[in-house]
ModelCIF file with pLDDT and N, C-alpha, C, O atoms, coordinates in Angstrom:
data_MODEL
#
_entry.id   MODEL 
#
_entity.id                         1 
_entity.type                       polymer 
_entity.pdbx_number_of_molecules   1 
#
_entity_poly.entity_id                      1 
_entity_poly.type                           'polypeptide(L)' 
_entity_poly.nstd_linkage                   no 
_entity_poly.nstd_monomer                   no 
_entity_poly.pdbx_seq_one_letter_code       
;(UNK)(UNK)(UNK)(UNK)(UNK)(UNK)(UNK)(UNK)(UNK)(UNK)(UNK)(UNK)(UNK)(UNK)(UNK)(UNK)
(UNK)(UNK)(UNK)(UNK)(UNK)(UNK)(UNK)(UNK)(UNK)(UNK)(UNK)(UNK)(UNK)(UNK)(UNK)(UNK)
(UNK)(UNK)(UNK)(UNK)(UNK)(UNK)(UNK)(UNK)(UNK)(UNK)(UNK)(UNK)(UNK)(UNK)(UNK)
;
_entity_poly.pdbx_seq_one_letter_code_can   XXXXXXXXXXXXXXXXXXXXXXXXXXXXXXXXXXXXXXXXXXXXXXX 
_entity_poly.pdbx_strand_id                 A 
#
loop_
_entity_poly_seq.entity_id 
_entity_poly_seq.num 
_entity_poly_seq.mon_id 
_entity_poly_seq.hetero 
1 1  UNK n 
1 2  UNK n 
1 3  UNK n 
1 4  UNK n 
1 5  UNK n 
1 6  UNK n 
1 7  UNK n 
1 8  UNK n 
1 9  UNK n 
1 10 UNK n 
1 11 UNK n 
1 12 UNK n 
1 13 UNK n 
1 14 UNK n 
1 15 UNK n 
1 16 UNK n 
1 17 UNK n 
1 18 UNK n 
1 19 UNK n 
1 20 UNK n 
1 21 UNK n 
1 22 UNK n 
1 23 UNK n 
1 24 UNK n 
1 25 UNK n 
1 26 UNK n 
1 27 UNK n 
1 28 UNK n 
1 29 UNK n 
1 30 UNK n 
1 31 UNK n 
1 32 UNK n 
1 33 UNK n 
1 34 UNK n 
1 35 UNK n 
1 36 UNK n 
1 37 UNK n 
1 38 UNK n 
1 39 UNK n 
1 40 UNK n 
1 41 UNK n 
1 42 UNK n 
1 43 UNK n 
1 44 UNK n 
1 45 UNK n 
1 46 UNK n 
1 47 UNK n 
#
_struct_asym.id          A 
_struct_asym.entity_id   1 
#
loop_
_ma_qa_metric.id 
_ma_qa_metric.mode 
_ma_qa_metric.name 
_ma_qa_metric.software_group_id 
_ma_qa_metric.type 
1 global pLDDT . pLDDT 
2 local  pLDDT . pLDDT 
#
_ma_qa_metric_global.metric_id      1 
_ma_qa_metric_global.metric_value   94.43 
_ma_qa_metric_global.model_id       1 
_ma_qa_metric_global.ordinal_id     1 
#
loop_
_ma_qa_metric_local.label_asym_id 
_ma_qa_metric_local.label_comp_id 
_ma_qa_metric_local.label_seq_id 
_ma_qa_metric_local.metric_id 
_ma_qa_metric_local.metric_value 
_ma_qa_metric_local.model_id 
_ma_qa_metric_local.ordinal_id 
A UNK 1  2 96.00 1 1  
A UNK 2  2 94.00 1 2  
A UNK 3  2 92.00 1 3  
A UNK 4  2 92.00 1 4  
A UNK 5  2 92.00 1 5  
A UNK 6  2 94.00 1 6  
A UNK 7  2 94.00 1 7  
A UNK 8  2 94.00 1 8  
A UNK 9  2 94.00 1 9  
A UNK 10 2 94.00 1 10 
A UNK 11 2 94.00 1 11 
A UNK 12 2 91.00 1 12 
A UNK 13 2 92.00 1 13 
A UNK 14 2 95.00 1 14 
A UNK 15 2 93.00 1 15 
A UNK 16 2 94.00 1 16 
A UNK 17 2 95.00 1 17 
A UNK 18 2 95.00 1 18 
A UNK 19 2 96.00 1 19 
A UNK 20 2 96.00 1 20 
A UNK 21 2 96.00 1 21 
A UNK 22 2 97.00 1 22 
A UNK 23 2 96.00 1 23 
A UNK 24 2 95.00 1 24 
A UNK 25 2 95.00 1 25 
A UNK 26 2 95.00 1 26 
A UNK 27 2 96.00 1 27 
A UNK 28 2 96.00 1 28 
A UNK 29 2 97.00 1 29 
A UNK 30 2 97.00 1 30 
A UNK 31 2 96.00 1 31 
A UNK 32 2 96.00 1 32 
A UNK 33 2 94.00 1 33 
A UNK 34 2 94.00 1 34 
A UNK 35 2 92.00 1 35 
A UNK 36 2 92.00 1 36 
A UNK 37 2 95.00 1 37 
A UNK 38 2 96.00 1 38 
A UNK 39 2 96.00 1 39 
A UNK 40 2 96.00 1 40 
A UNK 41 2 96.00 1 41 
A UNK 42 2 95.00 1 42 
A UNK 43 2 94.00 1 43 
A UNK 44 2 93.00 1 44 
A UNK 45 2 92.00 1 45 
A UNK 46 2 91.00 1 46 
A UNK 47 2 93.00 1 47 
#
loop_
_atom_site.group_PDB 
_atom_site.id 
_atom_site.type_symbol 
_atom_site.label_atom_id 
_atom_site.label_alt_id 
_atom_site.label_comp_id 
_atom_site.label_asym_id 
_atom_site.label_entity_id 
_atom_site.label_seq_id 
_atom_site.pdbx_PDB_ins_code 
_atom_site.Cartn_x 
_atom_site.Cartn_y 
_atom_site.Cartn_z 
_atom_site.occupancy 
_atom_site.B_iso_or_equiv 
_atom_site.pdbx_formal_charge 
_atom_site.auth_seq_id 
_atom_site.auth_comp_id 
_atom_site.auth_asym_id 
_atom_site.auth_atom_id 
_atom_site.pdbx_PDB_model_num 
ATOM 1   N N  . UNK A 1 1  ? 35.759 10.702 17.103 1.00 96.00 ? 1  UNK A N  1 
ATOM 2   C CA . UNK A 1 1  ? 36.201 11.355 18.334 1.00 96.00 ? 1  UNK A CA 1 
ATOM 3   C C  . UNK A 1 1  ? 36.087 10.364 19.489 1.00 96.00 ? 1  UNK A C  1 
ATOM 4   O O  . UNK A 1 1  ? 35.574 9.247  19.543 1.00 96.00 ? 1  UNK A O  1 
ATOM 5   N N  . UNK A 1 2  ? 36.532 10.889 20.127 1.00 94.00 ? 2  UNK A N  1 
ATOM 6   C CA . UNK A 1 2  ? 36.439 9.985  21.562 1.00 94.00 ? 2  UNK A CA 1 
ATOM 7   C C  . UNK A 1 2  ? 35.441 10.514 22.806 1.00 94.00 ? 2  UNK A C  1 
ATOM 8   O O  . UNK A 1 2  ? 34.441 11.227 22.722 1.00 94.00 ? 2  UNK A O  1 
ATOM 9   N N  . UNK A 1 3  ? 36.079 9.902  24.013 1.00 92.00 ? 3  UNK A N  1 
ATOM 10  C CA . UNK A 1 3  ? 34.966 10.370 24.913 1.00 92.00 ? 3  UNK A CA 1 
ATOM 11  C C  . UNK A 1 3  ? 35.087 11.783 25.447 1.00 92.00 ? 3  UNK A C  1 
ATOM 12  O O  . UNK A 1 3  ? 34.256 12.548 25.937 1.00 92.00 ? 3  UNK A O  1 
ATOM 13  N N  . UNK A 1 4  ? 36.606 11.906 25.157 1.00 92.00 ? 4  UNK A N  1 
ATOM 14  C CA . UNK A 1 4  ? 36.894 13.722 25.620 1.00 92.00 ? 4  UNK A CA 1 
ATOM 15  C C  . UNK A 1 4  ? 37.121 14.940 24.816 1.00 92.00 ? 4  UNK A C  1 
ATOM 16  O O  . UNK A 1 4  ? 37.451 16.084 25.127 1.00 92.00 ? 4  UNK A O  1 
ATOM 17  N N  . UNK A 1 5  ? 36.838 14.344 23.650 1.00 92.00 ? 5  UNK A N  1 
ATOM 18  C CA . UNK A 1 5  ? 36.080 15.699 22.153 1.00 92.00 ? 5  UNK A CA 1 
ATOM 19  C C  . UNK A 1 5  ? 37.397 15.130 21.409 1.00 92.00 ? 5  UNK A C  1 
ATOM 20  O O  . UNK A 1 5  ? 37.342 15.490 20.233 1.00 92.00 ? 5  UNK A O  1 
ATOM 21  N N  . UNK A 1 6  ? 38.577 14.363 21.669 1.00 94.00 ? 6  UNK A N  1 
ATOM 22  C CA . UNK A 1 6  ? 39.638 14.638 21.225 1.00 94.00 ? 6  UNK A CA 1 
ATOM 23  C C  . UNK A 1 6  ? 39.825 13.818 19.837 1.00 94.00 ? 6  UNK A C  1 
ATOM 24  O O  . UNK A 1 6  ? 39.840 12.594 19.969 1.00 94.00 ? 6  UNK A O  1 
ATOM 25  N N  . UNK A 1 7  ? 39.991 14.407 18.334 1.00 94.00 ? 7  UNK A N  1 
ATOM 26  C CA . UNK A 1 7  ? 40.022 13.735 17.651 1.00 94.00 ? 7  UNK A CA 1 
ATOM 27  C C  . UNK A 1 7  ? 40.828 12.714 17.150 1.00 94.00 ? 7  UNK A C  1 
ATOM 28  O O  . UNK A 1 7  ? 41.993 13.089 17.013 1.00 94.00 ? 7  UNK A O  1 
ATOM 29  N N  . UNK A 1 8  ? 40.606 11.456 16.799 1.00 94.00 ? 8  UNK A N  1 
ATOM 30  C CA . UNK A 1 8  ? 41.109 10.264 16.380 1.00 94.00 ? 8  UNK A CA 1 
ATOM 31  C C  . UNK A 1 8  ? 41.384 9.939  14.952 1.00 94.00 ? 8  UNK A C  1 
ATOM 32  O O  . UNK A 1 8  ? 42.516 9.950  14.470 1.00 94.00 ? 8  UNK A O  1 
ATOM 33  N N  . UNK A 1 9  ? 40.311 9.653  14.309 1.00 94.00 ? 9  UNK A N  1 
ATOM 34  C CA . UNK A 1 9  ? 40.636 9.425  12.912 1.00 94.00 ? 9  UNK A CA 1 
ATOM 35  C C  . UNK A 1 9  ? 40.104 10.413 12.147 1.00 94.00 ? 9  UNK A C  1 
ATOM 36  O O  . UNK A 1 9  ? 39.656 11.464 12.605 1.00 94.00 ? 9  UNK A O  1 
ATOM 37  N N  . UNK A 1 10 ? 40.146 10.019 10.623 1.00 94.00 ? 10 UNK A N  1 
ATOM 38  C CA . UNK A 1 10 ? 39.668 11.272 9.598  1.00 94.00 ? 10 UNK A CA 1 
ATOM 39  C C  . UNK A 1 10 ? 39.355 9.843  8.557  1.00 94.00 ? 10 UNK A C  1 
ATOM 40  O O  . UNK A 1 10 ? 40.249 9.078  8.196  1.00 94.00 ? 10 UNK A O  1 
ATOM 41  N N  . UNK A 1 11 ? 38.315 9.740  8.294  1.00 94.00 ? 11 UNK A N  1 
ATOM 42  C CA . UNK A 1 11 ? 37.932 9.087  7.289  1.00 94.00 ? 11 UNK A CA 1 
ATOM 43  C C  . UNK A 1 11 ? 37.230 9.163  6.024  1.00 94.00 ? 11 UNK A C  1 
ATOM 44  O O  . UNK A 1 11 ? 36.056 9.211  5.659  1.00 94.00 ? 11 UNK A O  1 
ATOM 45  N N  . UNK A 1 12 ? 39.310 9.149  5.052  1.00 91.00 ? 12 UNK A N  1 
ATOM 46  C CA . UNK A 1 12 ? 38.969 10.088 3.942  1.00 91.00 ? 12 UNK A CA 1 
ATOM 47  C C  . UNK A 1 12 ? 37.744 9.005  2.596  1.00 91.00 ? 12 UNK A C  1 
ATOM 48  O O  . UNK A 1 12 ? 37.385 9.316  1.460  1.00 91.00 ? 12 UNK A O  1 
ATOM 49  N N  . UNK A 1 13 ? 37.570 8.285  3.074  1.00 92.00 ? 13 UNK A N  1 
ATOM 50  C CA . UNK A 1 13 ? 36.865 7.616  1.944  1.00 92.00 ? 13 UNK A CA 1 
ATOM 51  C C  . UNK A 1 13 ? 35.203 7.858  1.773  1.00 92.00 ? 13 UNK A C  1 
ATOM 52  O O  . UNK A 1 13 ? 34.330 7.626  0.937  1.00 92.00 ? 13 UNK A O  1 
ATOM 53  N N  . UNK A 1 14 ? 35.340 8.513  3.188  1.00 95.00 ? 14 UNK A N  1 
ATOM 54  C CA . UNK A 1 14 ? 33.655 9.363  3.363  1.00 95.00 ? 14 UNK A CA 1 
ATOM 55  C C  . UNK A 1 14 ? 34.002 10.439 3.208  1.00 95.00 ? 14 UNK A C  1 
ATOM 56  O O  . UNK A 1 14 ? 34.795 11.115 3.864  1.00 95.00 ? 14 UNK A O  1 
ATOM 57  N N  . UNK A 1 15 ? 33.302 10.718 2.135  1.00 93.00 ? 15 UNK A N  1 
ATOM 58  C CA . UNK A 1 15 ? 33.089 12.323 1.538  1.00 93.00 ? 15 UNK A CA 1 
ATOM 59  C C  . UNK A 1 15 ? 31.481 12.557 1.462  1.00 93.00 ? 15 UNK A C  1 
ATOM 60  O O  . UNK A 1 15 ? 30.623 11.863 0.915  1.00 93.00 ? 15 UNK A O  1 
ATOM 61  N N  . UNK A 1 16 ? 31.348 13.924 2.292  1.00 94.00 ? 16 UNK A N  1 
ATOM 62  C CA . UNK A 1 16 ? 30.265 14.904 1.452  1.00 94.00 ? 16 UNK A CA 1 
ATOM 63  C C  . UNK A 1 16 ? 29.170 13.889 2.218  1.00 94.00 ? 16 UNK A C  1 
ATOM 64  O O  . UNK A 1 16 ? 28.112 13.672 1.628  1.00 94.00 ? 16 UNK A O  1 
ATOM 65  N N  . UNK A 1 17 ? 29.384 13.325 3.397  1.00 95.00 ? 17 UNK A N  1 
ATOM 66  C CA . UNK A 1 17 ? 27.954 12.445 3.904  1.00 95.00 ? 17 UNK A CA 1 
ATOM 67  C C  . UNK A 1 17 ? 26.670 13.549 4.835  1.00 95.00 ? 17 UNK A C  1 
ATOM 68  O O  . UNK A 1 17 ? 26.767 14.479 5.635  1.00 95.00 ? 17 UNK A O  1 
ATOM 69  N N  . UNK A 1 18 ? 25.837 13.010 4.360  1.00 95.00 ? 18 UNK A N  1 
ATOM 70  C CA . UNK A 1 18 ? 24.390 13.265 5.424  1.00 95.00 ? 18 UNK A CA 1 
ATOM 71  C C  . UNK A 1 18 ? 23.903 12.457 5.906  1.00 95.00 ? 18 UNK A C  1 
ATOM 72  O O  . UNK A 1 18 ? 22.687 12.645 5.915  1.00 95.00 ? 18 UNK A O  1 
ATOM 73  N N  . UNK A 1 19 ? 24.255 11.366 6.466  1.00 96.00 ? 19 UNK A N  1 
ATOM 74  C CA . UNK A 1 19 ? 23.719 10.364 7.250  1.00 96.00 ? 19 UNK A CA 1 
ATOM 75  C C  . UNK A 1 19 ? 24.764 9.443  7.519  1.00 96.00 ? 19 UNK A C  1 
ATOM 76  O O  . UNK A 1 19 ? 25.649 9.235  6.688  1.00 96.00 ? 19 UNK A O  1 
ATOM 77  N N  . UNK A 1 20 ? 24.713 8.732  8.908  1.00 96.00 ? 20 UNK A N  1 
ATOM 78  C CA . UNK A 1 20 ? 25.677 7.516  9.423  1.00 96.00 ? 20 UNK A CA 1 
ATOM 79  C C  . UNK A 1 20 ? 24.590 6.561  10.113 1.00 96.00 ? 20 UNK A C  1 
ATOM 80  O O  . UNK A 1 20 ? 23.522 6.950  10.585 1.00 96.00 ? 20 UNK A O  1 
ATOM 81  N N  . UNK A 1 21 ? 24.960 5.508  10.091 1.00 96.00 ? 21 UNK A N  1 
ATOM 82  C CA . UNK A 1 21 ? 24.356 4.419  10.886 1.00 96.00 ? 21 UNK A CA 1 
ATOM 83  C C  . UNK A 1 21 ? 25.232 3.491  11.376 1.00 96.00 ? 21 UNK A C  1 
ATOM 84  O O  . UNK A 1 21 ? 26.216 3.380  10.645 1.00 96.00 ? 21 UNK A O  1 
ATOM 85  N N  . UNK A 1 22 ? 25.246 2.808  12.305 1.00 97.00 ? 22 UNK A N  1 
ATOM 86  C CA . UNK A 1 22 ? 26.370 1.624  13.447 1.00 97.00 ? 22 UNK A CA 1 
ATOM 87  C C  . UNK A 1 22 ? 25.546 0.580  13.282 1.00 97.00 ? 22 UNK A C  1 
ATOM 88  O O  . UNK A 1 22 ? 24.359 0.716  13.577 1.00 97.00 ? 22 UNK A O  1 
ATOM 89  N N  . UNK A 1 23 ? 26.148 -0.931 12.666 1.00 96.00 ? 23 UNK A N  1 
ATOM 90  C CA . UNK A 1 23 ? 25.844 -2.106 13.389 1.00 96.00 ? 23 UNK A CA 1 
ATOM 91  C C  . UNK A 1 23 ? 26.627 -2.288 14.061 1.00 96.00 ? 23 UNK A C  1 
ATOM 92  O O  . UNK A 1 23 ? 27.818 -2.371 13.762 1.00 96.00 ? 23 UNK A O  1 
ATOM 93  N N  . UNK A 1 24 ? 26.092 -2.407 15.263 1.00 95.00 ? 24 UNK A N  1 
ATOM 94  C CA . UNK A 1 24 ? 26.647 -2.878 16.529 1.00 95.00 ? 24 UNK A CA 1 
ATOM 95  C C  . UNK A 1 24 ? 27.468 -4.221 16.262 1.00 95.00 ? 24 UNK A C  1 
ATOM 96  O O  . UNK A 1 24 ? 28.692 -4.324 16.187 1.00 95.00 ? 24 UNK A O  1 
ATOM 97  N N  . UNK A 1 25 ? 26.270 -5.479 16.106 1.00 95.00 ? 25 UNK A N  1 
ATOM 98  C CA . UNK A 1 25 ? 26.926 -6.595 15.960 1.00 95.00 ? 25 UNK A CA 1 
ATOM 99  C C  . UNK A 1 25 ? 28.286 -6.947 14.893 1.00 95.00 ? 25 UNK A C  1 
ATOM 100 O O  . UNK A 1 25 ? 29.128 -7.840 14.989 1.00 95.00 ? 25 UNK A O  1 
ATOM 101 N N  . UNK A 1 26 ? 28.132 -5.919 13.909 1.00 95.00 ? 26 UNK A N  1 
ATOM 102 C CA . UNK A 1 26 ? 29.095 -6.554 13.332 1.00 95.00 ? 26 UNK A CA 1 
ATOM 103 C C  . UNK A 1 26 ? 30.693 -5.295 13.146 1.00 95.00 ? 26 UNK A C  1 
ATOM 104 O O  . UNK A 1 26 ? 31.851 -5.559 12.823 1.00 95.00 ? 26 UNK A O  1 
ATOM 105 N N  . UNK A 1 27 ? 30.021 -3.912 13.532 1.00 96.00 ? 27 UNK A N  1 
ATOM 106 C CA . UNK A 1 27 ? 31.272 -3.161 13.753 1.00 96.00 ? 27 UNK A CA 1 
ATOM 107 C C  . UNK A 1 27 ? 31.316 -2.315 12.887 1.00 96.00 ? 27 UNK A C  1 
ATOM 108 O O  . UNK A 1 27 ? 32.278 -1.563 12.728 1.00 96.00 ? 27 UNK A O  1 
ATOM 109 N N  . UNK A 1 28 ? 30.309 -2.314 12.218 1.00 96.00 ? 28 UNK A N  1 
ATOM 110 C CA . UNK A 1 28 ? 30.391 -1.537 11.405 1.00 96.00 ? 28 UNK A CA 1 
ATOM 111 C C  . UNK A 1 28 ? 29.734 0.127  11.088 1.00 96.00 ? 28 UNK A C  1 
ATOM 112 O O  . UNK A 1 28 ? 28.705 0.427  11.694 1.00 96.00 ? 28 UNK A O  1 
ATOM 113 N N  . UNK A 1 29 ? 30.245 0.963  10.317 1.00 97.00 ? 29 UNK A N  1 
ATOM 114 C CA . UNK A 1 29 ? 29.753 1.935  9.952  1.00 97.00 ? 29 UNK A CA 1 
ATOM 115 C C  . UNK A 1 29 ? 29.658 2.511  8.775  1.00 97.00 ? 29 UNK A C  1 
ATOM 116 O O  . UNK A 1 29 ? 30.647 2.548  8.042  1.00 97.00 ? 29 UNK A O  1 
ATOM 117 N N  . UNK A 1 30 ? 28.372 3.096  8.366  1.00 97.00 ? 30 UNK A N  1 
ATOM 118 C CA . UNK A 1 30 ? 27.528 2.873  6.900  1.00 97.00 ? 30 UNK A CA 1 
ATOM 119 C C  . UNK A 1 30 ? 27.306 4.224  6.831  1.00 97.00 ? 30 UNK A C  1 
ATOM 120 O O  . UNK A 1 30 ? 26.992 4.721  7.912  1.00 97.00 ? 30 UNK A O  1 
ATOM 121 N N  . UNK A 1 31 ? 27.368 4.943  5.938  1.00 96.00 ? 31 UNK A N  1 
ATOM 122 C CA . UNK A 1 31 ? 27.795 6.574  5.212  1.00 96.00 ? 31 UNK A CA 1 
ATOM 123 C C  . UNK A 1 31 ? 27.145 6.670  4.390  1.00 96.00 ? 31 UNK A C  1 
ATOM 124 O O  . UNK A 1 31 ? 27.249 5.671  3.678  1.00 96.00 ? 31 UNK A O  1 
ATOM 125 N N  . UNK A 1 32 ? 26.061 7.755  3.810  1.00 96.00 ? 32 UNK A N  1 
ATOM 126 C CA . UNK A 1 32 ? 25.714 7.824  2.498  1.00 96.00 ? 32 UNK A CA 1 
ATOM 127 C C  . UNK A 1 32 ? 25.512 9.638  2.423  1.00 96.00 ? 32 UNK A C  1 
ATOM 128 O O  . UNK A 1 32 ? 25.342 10.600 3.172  1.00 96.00 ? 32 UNK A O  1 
ATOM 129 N N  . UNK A 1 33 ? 25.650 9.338  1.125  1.00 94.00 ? 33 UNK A N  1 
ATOM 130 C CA . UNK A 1 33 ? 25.639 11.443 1.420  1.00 94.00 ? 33 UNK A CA 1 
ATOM 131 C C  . UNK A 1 33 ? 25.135 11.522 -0.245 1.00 94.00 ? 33 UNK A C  1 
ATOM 132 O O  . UNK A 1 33 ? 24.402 10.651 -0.713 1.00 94.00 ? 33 UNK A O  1 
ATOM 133 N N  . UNK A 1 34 ? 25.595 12.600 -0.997 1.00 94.00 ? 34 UNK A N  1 
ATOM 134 C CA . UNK A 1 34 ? 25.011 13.438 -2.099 1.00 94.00 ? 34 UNK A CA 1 
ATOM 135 C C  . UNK A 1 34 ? 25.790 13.148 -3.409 1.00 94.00 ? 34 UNK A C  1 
ATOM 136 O O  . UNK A 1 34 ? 25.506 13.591 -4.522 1.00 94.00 ? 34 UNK A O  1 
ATOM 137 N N  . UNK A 1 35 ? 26.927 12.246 -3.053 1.00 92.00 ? 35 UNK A N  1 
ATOM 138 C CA . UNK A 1 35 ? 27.226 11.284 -4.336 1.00 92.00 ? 35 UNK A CA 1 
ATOM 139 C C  . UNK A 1 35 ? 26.943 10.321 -4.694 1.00 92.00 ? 35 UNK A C  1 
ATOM 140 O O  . UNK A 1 35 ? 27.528 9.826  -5.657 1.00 92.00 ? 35 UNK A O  1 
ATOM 141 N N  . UNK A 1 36 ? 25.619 9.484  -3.852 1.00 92.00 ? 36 UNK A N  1 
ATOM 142 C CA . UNK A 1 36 ? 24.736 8.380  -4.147 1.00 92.00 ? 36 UNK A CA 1 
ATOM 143 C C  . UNK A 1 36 ? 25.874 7.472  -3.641 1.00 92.00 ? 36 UNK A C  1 
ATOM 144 O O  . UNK A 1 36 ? 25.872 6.529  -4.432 1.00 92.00 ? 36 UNK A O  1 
ATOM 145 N N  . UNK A 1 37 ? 26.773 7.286  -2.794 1.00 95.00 ? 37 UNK A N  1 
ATOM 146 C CA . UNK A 1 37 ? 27.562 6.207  -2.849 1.00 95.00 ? 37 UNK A CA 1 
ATOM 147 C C  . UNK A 1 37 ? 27.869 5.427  -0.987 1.00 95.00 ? 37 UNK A C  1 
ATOM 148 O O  . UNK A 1 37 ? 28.718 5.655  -0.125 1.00 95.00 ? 37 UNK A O  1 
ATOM 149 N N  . UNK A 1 38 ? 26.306 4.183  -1.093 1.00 96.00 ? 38 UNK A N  1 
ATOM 150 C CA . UNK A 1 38 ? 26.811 3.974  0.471  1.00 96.00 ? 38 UNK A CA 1 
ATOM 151 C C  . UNK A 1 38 ? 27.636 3.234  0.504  1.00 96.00 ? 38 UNK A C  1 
ATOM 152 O O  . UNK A 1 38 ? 27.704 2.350  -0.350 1.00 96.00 ? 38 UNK A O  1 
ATOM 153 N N  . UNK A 1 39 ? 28.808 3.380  1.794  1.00 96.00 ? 39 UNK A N  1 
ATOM 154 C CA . UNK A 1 39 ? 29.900 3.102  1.923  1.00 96.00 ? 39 UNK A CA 1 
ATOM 155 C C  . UNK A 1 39 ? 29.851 2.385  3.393  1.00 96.00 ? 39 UNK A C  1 
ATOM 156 O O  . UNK A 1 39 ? 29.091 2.827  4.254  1.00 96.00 ? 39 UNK A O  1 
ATOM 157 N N  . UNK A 1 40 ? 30.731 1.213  3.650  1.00 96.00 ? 40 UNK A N  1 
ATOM 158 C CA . UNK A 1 40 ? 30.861 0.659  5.010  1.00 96.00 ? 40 UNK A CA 1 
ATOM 159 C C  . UNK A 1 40 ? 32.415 0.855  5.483  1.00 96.00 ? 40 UNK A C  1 
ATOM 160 O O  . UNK A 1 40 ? 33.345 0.783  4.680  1.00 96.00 ? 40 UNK A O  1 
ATOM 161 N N  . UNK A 1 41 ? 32.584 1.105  6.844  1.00 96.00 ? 41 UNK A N  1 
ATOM 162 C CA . UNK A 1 41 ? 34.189 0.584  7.515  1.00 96.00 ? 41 UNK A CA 1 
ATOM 163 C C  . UNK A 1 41 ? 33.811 0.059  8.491  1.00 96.00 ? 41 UNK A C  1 
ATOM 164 O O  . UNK A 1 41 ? 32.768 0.266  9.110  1.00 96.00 ? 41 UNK A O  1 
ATOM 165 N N  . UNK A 1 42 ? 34.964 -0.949 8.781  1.00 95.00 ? 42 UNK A N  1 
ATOM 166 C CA . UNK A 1 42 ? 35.117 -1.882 9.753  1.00 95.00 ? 42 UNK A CA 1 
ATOM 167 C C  . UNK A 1 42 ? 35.596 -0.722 10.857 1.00 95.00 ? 42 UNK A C  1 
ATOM 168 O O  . UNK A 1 42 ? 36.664 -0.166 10.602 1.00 95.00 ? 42 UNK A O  1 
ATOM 169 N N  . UNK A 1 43 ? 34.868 -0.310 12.088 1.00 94.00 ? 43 UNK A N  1 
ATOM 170 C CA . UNK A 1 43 ? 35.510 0.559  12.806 1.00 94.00 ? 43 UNK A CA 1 
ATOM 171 C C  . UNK A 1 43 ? 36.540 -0.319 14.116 1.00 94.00 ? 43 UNK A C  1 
ATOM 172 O O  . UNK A 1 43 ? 37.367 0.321  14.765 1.00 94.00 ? 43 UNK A O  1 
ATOM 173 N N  . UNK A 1 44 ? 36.372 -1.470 14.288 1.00 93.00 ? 44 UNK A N  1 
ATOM 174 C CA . UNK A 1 44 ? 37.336 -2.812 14.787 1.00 93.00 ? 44 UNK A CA 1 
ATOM 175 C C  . UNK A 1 44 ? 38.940 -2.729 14.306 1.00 93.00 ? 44 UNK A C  1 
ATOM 176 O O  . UNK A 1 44 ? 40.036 -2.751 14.867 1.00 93.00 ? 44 UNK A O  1 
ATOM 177 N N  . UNK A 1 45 ? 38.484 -2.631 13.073 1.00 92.00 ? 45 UNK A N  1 
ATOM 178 C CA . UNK A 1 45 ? 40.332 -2.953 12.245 1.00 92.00 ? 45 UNK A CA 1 
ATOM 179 C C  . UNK A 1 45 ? 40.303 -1.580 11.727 1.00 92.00 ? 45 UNK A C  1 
ATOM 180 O O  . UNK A 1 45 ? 41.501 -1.309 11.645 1.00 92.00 ? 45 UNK A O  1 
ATOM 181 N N  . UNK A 1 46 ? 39.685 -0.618 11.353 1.00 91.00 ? 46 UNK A N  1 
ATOM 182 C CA . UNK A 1 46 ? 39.592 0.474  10.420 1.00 91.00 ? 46 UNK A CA 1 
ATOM 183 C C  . UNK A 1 46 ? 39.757 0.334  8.759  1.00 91.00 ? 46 UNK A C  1 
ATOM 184 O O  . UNK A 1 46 ? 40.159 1.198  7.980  1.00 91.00 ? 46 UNK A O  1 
ATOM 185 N N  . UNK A 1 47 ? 39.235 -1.284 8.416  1.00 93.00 ? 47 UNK A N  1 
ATOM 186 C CA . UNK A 1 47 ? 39.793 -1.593 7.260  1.00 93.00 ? 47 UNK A CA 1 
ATOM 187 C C  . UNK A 1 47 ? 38.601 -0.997 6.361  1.00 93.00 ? 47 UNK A C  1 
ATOM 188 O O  . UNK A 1 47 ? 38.666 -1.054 5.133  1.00 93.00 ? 47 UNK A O  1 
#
């Protein structure tokens, strides 16, 4: 989301998460939830 609630992306490769974490320095964002599977995206490129 953004700064005015309005939604942006949908990021289908995170499923089913209970936790997120941000490195700052490098852009990234780290997902792990109840299929044991942590996951990173580049939130920069969205790759």
């Amino acid at each position: 989301y953004d700064q005015s609630g309005l939604e942006i992306h949908r990021l289908k490769h995170h499923q089913d998460v209970n936790k997120l974490e941000f490195l700052p320095y490098h852009f990234l964002l780290a997902s792990v939830g109840n299929a044991g599977y942590l996951k990173y995206q580049d939130t920069s490129t969205g790759q």
